[in-house]
PDB file of N, CA and C in Angstrom:
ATOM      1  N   UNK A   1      55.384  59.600  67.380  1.00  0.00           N
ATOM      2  CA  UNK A   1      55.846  59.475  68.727  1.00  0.00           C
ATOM      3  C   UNK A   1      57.198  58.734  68.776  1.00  0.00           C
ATOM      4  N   UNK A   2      57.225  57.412  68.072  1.00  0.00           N
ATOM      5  CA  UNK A   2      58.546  56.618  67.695  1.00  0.00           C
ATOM      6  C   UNK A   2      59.319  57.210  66.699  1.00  0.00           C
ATOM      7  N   UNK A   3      60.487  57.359  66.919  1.00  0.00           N
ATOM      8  CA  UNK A   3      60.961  57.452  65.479  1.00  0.00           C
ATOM      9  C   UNK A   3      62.282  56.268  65.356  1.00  0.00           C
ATOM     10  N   UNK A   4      62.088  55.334  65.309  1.00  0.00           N
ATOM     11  CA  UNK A   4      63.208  54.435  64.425  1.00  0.00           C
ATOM     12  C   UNK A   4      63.984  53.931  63.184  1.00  0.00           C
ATOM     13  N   UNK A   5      64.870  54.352  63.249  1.00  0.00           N
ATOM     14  CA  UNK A   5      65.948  54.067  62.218  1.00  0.00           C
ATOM     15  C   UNK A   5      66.440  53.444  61.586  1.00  0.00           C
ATOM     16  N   UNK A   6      66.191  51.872  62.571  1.00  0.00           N
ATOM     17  CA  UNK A   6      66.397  50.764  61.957  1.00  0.00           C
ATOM     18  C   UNK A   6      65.034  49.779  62.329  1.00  0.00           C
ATOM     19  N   UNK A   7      64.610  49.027  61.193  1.00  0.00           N
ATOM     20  CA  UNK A   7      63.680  48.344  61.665  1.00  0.00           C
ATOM     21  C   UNK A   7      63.923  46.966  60.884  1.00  0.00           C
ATOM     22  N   UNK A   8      63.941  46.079  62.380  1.00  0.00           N
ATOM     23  CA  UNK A   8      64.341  44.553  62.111  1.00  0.00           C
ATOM     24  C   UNK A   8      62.765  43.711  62.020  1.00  0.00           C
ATOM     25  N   UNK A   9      62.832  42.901  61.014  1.00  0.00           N
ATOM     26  CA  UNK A   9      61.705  41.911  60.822  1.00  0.00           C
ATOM     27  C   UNK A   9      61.649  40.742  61.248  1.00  0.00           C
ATOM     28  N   UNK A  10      60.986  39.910  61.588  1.00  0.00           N
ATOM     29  CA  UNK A  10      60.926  38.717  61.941  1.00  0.00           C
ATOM     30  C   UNK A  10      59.963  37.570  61.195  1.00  0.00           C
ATOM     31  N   UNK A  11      60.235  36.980  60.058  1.00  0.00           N
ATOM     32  CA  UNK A  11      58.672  36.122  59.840  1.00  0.00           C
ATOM     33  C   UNK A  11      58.551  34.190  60.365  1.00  0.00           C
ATOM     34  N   UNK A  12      57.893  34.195  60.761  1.00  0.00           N
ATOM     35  CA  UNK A  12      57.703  33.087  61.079  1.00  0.00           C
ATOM     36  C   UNK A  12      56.810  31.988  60.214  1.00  0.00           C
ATOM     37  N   UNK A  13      57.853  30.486  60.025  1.00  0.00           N
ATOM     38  CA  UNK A  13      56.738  29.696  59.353  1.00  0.00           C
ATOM     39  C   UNK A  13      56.942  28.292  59.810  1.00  0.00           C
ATOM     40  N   UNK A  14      56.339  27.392  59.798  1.00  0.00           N
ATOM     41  CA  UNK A  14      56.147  26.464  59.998  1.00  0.00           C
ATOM     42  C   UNK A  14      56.629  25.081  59.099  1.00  0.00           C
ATOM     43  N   UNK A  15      56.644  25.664  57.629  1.00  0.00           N
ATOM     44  CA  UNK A  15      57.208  24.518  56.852  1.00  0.00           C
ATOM     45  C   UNK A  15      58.008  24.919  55.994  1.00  0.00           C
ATOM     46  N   UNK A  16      58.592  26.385  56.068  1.00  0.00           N
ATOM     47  CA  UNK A  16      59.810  27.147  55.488  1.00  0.00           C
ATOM     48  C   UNK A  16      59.437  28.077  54.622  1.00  0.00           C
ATOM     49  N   UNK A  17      60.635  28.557  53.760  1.00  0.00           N
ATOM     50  CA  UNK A  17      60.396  29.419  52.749  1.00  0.00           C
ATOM     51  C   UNK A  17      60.024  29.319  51.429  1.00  0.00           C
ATOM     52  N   UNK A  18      59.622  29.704  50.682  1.00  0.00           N
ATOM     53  CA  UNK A  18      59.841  29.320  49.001  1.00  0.00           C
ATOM     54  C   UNK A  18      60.924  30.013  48.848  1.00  0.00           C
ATOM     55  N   UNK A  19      61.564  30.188  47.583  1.00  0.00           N
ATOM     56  CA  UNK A  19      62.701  30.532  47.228  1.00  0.00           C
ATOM     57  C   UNK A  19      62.563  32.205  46.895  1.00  0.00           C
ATOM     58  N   UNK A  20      61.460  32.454  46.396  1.00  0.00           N
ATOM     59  CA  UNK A  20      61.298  34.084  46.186  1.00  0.00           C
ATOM     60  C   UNK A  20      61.171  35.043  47.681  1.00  0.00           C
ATOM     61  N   UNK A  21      60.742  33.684  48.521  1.00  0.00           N
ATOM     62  CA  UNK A  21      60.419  34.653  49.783  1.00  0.00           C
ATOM     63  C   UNK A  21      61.993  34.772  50.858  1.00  0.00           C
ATOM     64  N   UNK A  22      62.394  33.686  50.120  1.00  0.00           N
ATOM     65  CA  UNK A  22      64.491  33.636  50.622  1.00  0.00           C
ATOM     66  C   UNK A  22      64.982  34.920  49.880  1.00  0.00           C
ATOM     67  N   UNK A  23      65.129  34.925  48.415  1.00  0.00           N
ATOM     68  CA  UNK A  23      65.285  35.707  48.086  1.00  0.00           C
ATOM     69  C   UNK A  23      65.077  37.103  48.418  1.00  0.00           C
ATOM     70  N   UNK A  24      64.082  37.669  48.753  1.00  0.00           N
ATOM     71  CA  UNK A  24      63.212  39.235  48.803  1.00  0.00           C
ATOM     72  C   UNK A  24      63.856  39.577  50.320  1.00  0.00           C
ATOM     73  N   UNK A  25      63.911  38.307  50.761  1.00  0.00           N
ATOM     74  CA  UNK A  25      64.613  38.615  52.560  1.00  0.00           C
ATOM     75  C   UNK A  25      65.975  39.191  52.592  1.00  0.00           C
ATOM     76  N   UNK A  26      66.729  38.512  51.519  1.00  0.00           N
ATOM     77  CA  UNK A  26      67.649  38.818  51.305  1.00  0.00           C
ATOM     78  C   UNK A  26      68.287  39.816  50.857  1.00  0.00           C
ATOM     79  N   UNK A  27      67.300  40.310  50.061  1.00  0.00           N
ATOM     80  CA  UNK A  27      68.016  41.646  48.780  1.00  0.00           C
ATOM     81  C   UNK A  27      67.180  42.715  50.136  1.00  0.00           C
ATOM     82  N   UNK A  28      65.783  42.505  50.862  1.00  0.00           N
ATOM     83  CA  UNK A  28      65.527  43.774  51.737  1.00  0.00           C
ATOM     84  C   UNK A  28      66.883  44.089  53.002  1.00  0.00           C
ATOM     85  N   UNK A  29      67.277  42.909  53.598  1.00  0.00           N
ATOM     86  CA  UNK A  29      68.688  43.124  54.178  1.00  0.00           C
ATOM     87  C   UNK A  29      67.877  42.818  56.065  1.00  0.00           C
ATOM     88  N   UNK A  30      67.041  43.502  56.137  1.00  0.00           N
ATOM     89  CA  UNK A  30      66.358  43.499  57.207  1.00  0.00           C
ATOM     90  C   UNK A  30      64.978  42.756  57.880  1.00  0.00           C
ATOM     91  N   UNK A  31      64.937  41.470  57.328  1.00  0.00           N
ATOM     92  CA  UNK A  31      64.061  40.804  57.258  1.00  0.00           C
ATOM     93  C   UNK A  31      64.908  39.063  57.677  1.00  0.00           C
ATOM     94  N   UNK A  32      64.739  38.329  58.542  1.00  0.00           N
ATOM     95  CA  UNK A  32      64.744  37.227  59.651  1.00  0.00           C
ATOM     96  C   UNK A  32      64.063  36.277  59.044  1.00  0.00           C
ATOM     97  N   UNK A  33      64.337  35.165  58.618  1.00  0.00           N
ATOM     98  CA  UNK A  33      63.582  34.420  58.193  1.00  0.00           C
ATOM     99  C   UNK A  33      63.768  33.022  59.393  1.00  0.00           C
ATOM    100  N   UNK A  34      62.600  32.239  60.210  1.00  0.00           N
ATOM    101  CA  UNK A  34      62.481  31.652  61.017  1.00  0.00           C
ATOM    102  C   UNK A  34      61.649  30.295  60.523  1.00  0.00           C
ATOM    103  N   UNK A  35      62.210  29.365  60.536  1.00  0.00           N
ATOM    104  CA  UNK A  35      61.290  27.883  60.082  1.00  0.00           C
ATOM    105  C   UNK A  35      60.838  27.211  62.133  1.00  0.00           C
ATOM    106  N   UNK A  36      60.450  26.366  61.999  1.00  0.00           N
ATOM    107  CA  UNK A  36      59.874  25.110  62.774  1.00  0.00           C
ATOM    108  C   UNK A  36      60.840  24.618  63.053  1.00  0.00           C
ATOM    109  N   UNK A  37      62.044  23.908  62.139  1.00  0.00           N
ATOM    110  CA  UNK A  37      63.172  23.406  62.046  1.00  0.00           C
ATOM    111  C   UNK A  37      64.010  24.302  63.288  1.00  0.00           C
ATOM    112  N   UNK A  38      64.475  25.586  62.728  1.00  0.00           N
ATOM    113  CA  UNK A  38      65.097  26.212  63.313  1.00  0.00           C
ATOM    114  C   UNK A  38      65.297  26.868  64.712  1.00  0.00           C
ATOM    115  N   UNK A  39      64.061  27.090  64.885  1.00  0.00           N
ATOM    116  CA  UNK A  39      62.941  26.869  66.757  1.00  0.00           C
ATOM    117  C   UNK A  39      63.748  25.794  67.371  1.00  0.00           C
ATOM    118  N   UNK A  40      63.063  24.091  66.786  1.00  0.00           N
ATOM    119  CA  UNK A  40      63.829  23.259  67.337  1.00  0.00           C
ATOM    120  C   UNK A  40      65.434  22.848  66.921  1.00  0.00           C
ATOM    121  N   UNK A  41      65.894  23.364  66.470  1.00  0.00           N
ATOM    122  CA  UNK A  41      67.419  23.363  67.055  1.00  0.00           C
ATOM    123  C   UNK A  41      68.085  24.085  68.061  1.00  0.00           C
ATOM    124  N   UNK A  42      67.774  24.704  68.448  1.00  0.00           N
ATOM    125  CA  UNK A  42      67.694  26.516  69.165  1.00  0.00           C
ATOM    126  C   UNK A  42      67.209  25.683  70.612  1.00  0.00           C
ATOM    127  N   UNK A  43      66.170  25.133  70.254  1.00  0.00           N
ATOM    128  CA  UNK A  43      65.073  24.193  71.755  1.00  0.00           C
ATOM    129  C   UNK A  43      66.209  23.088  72.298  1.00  0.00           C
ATOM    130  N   UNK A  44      67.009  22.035  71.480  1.00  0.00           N
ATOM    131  CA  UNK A  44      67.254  21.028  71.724  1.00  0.00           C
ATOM    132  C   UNK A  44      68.958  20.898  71.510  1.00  0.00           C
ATOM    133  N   UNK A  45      69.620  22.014  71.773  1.00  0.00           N
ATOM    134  CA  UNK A  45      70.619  22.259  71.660  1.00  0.00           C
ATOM    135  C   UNK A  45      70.740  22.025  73.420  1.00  0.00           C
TER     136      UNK A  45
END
């Protein structure tokens, strides 16, 4: 029924990334990586 072309990711965490999961975000191109940290800067700006 959808057909999309581009598909953006979002993951959410609470106490960050490990380094393989920075990595894999990186080399997929389309993948958002979101900490706790980053929420509240975004909040308290």
């Amino acid at each position: 029924m959808f057909h999309y072309h581009k598909i953006q990711l979002y993951l959410f965490a609470k106490k960050g990334f490990t380094k393989g999961c920075v990595d894999a975000a990186e080399k997929m191109g389309n993948v958002m990586l979101v900490s706790y940290k980053d929420i509240l800067r975004k909040v308290t700006k």
